[in-house]
PDB file of N, CA and C in Angstrom:
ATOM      1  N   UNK A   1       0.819  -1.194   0.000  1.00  0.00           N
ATOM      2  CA  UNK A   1       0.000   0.000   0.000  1.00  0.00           C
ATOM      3  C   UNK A   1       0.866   1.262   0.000  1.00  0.00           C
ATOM      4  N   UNK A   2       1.982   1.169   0.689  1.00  0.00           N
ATOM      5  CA  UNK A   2       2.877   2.328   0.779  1.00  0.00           C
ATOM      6  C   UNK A   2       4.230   2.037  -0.040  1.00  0.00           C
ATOM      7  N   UNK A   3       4.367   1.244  -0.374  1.00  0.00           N
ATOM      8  CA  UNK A   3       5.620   0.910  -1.165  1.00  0.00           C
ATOM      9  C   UNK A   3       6.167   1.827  -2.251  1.00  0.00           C
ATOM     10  N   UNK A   4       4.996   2.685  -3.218  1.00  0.00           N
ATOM     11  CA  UNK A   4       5.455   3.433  -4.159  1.00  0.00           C
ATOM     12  C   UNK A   4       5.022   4.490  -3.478  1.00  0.00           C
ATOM     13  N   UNK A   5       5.048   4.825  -2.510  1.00  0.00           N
ATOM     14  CA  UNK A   5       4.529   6.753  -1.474  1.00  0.00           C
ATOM     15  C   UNK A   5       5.974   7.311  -1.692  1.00  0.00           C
ATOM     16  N   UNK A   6       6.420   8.093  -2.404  1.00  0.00           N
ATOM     17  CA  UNK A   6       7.811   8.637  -2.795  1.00  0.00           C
ATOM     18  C   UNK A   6       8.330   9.256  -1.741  1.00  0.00           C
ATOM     19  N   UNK A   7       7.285  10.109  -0.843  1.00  0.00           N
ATOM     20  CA  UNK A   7       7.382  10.892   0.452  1.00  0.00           C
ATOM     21  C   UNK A   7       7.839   9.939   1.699  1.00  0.00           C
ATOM     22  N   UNK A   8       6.982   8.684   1.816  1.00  0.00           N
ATOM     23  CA  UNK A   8       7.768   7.935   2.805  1.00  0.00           C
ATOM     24  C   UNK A   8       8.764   6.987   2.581  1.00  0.00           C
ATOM     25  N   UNK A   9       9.101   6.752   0.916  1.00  0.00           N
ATOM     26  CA  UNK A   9      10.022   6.071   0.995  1.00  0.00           C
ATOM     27  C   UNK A   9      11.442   6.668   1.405  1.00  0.00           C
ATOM     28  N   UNK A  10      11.160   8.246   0.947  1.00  0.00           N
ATOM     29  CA  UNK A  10      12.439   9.483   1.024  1.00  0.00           C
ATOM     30  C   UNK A  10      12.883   9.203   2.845  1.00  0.00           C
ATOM     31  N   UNK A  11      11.745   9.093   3.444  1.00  0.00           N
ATOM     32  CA  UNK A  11      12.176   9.268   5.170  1.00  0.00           C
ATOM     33  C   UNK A  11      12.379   8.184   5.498  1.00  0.00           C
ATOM     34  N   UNK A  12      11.959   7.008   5.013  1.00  0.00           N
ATOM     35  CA  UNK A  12      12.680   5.726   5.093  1.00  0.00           C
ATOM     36  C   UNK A  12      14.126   5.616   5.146  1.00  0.00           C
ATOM     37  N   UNK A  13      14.407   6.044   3.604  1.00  0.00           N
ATOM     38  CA  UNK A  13      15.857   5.789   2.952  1.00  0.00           C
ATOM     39  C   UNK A  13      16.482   6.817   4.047  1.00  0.00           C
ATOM     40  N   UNK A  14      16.111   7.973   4.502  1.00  0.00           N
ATOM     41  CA  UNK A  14      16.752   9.380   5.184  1.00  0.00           C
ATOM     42  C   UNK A  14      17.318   8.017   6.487  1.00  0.00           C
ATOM     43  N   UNK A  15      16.374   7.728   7.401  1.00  0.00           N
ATOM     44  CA  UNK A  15      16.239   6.776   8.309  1.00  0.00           C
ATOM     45  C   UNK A  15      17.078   6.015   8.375  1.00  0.00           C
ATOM     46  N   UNK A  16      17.351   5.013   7.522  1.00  0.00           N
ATOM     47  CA  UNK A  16      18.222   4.149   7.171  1.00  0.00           C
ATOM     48  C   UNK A  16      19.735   4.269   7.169  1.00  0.00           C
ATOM     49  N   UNK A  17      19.798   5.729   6.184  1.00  0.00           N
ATOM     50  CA  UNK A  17      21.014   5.842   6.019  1.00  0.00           C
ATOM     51  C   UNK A  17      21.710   6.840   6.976  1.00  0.00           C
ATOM     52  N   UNK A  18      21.131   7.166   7.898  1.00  0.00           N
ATOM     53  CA  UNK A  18      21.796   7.920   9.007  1.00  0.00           C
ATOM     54  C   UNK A  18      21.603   6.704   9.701  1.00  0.00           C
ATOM     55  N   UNK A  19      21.568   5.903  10.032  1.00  0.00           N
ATOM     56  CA  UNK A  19      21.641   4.634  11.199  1.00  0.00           C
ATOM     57  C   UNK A  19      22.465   3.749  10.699  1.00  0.00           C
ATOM     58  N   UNK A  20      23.299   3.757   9.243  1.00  0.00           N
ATOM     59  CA  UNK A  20      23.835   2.922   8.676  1.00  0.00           C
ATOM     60  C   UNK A  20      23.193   1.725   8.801  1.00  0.00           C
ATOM     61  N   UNK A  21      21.782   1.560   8.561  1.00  0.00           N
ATOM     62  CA  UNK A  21      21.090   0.304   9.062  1.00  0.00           C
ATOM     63  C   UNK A  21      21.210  -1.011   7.764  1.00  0.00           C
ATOM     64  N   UNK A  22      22.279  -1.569   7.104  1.00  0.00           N
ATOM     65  CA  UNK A  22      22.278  -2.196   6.302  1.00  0.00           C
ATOM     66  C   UNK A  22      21.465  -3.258   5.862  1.00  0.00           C
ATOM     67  N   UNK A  23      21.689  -4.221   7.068  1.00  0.00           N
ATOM     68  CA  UNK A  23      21.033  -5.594   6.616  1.00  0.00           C
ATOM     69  C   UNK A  23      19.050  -5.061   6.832  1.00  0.00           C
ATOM     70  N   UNK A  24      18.758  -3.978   7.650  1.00  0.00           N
ATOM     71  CA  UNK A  24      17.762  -3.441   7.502  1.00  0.00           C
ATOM     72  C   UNK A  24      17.534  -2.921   6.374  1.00  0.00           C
ATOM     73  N   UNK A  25      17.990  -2.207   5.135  1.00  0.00           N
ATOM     74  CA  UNK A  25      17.839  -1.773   4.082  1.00  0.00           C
ATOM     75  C   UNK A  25      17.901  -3.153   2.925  1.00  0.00           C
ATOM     76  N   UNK A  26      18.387  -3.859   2.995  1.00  0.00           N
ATOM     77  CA  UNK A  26      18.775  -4.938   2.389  1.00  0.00           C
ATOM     78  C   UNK A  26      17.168  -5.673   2.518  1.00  0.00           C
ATOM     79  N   UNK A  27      16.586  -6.093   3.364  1.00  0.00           N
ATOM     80  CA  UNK A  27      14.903  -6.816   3.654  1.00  0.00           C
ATOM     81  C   UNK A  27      14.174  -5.748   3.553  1.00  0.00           C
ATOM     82  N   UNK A  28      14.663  -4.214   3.380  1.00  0.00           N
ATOM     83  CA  UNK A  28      13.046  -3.677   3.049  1.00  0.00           C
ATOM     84  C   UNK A  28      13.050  -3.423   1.377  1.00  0.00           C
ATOM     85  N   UNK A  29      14.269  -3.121   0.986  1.00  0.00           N
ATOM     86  CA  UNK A  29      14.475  -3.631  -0.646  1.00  0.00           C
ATOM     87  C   UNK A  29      13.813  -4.947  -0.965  1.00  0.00           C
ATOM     88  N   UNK A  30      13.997  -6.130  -0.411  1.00  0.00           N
ATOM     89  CA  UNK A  30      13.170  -7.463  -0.743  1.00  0.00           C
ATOM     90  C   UNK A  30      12.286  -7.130  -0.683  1.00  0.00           C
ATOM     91  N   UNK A  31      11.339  -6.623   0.427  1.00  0.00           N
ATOM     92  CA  UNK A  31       9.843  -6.525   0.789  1.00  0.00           C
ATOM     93  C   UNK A  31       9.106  -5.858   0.425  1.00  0.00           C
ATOM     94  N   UNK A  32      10.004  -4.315  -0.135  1.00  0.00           N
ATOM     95  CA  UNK A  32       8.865  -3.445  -0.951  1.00  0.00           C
ATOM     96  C   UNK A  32       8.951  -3.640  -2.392  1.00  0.00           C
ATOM     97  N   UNK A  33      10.290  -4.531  -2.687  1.00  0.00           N
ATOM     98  CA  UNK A  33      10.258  -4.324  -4.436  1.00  0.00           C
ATOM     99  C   UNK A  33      10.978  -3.320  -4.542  1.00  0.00           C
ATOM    100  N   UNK A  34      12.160  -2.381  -3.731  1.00  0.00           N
ATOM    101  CA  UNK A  34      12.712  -1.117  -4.361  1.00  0.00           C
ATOM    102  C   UNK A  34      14.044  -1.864  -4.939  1.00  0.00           C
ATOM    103  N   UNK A  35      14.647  -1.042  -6.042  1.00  0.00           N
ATOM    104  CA  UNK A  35      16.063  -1.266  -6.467  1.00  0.00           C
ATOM    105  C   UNK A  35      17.168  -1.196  -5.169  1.00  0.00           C
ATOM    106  N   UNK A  36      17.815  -2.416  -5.191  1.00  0.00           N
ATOM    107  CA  UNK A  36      18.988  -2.658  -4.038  1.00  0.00           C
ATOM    108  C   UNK A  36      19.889  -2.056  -4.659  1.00  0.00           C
ATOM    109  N   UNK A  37      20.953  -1.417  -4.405  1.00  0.00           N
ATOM    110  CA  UNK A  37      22.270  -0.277  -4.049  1.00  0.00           C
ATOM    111  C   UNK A  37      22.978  -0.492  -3.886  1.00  0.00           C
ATOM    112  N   UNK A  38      23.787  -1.789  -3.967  1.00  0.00           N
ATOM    113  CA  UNK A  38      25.075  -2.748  -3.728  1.00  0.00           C
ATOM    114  C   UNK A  38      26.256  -1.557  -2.790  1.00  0.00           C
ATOM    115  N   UNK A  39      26.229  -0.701  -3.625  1.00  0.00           N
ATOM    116  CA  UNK A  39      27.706   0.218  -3.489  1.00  0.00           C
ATOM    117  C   UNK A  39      27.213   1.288  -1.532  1.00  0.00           C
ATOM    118  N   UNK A  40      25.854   1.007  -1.785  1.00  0.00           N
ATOM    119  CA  UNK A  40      25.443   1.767  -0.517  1.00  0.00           C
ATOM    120  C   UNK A  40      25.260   1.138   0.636  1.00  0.00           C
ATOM    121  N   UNK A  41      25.271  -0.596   0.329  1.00  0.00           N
ATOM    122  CA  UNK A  41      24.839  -1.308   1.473  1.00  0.00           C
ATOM    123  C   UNK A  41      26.198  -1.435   1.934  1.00  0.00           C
ATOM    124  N   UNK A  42      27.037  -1.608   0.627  1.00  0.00           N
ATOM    125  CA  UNK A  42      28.885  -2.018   1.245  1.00  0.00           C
ATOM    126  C   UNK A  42      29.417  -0.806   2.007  1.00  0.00           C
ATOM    127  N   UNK A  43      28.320   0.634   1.828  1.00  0.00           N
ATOM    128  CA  UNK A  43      29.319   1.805   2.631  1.00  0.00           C
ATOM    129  C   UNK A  43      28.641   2.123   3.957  1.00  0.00           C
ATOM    130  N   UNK A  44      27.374   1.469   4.345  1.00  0.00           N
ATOM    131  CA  UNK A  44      26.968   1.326   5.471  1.00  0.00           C
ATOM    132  C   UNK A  44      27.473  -0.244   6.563  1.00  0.00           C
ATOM    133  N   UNK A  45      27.710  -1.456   5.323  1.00  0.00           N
ATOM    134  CA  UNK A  45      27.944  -2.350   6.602  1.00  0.00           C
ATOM    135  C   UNK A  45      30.018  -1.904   6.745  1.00  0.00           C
ATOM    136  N   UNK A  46      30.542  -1.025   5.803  1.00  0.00           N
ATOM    137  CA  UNK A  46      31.732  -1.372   6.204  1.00  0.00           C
ATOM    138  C   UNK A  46      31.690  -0.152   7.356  1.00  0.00           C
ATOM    139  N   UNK A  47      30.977   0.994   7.405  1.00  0.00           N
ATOM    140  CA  UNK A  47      30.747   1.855   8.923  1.00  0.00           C
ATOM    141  C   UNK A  47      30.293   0.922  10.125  1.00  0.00           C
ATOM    142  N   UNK A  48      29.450  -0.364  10.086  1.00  0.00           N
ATOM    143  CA  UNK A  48      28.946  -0.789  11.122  1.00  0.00           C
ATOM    144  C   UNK A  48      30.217  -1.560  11.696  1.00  0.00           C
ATOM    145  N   UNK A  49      31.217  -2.131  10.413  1.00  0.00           N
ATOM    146  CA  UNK A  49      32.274  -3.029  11.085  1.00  0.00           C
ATOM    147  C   UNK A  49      33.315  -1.864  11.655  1.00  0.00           C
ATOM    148  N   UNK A  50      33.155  -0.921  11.178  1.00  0.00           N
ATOM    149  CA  UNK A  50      34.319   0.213  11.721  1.00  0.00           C
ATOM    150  C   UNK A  50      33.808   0.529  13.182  1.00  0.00           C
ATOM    151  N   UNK A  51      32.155   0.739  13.597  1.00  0.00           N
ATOM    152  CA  UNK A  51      31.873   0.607  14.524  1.00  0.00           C
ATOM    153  C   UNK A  51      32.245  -0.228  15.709  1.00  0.00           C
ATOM    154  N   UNK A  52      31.830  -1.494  15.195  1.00  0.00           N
ATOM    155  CA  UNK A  52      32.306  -2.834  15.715  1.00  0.00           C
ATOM    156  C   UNK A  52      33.118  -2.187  16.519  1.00  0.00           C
ATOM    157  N   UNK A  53      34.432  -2.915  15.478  1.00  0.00           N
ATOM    158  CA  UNK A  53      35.530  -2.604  15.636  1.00  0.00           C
ATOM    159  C   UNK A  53      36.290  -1.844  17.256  1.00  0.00           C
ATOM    160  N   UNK A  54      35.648  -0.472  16.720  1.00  0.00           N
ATOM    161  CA  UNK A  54      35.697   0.369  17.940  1.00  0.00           C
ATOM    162  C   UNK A  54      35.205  -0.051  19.373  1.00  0.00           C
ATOM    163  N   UNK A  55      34.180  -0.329  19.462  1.00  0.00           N
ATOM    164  CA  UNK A  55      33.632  -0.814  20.331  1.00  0.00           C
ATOM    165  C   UNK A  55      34.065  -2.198  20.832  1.00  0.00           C
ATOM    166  N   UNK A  56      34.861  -2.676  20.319  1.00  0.00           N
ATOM    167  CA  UNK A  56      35.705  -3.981  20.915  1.00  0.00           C
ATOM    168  C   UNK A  56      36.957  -3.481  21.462  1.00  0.00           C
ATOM    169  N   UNK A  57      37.408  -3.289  20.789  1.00  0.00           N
ATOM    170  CA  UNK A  57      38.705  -2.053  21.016  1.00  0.00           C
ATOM    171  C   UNK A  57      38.385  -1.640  22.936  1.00  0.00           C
ATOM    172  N   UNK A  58      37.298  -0.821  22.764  1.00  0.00           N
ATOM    173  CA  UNK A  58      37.112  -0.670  23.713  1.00  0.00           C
ATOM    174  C   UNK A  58      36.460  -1.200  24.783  1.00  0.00           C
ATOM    175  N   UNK A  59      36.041  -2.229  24.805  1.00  0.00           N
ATOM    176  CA  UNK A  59      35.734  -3.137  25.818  1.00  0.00           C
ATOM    177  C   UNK A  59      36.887  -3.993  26.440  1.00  0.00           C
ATOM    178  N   UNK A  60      37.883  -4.025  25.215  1.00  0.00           N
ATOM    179  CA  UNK A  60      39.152  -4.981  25.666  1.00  0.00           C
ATOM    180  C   UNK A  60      40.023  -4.045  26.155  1.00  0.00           C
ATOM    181  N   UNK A  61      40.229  -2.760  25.939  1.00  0.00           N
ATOM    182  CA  UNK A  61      40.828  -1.878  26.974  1.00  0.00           C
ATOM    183  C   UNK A  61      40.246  -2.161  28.351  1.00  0.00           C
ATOM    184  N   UNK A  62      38.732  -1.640  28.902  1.00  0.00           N
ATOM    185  CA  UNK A  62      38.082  -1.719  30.001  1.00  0.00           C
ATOM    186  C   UNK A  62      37.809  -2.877  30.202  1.00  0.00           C
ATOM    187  N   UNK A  63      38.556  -4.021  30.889  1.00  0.00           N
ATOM    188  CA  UNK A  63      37.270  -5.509  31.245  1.00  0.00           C
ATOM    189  C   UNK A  63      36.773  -5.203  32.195  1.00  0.00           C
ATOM    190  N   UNK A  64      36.342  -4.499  32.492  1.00  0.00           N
ATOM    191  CA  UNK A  64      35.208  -4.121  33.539  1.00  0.00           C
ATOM    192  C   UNK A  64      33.760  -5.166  33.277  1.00  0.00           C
ATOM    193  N   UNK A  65      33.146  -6.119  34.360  1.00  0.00           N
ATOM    194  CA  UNK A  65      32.216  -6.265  34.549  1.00  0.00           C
ATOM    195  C   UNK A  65      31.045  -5.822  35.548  1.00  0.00           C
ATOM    196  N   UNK A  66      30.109  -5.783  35.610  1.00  0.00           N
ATOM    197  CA  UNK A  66      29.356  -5.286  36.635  1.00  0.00           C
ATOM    198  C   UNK A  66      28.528  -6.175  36.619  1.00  0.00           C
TER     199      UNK A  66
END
Protein backbone atom coordinates (compact mmCIF):
# COMPACT_ATOMS: atom_id res chain seq x y z
CA UNK A 1 0.00 0.00 0.00
CA UNK A 2 2.88 2.33 0.78
CA UNK A 3 5.62 0.91 -1.16
CA UNK A 4 5.46 3.43 -4.16
CA UNK A 5 4.53 6.75 -1.47
CA UNK A 6 7.81 8.64 -2.80
CA UNK A 7 7.38 10.89 0.45
CA UNK A 8 7.77 7.94 2.81
CA UNK A 9 10.02 6.07 0.99
CA UNK A 10 12.44 9.48 1.02
CA UNK A 11 12.18 9.27 5.17
CA UNK A 12 12.68 5.73 5.09
CA UNK A 13 15.86 5.79 2.95
CA UNK A 14 16.75 9.38 5.18
CA UNK A 15 16.24 6.78 8.31
CA UNK A 16 18.22 4.15 7.17
CA UNK A 17 21.01 5.84 6.02
CA UNK A 18 21.80 7.92 9.01
CA UNK A 19 21.64 4.63 11.20
CA UNK A 20 23.83 2.92 8.68
CA UNK A 21 21.09 0.30 9.06
CA UNK A 22 22.28 -2.20 6.30
CA UNK A 23 21.03 -5.59 6.62
CA UNK A 24 17.76 -3.44 7.50
CA UNK A 25 17.84 -1.77 4.08
CA UNK A 26 18.78 -4.94 2.39
CA UNK A 27 14.90 -6.82 3.65
CA UNK A 28 13.05 -3.68 3.05
CA UNK A 29 14.47 -3.63 -0.65
CA UNK A 30 13.17 -7.46 -0.74
CA UNK A 31 9.84 -6.52 0.79
CA UNK A 32 8.87 -3.45 -0.95
CA UNK A 33 10.26 -4.32 -4.44
CA UNK A 34 12.71 -1.12 -4.36
CA UNK A 35 16.06 -1.27 -6.47
CA UNK A 36 18.99 -2.66 -4.04
CA UNK A 37 22.27 -0.28 -4.05
CA UNK A 38 25.08 -2.75 -3.73
CA UNK A 39 27.71 0.22 -3.49
CA UNK A 40 25.44 1.77 -0.52
CA UNK A 41 24.84 -1.31 1.47
CA UNK A 42 28.89 -2.02 1.25
CA UNK A 43 29.32 1.80 2.63
CA UNK A 44 26.97 1.33 5.47
CA UNK A 45 27.94 -2.35 6.60
CA UNK A 46 31.73 -1.37 6.20
CA UNK A 47 30.75 1.86 8.92
CA UNK A 48 28.95 -0.79 11.12
CA UNK A 49 32.27 -3.03 11.09
CA UNK A 50 34.32 0.21 11.72
CA UNK A 51 31.87 0.61 14.52
CA UNK A 52 32.31 -2.83 15.71
CA UNK A 53 35.53 -2.60 15.64
CA UNK A 54 35.70 0.37 17.94
CA UNK A 55 33.63 -0.81 20.33
CA UNK A 56 35.71 -3.98 20.91
CA UNK A 57 38.71 -2.05 21.02
CA UNK A 58 37.11 -0.67 23.71
CA UNK A 59 35.73 -3.14 25.82
CA UNK A 60 39.15 -4.98 25.67
CA UNK A 61 40.83 -1.88 26.97
CA UNK A 62 38.08 -1.72 30.00
CA UNK A 63 37.27 -5.51 31.24
CA UNK A 64 35.21 -4.12 33.54
CA UNK A 65 32.22 -6.26 34.55
CA UNK A 66 29.36 -5.29 36.64
Amino acid sequence: QFKDNPQLKEELMQGIKSGHMAPYYKEVCEDLGWRFDQKLYDEMAKENQSRLAKFEDDDSETPVWQ
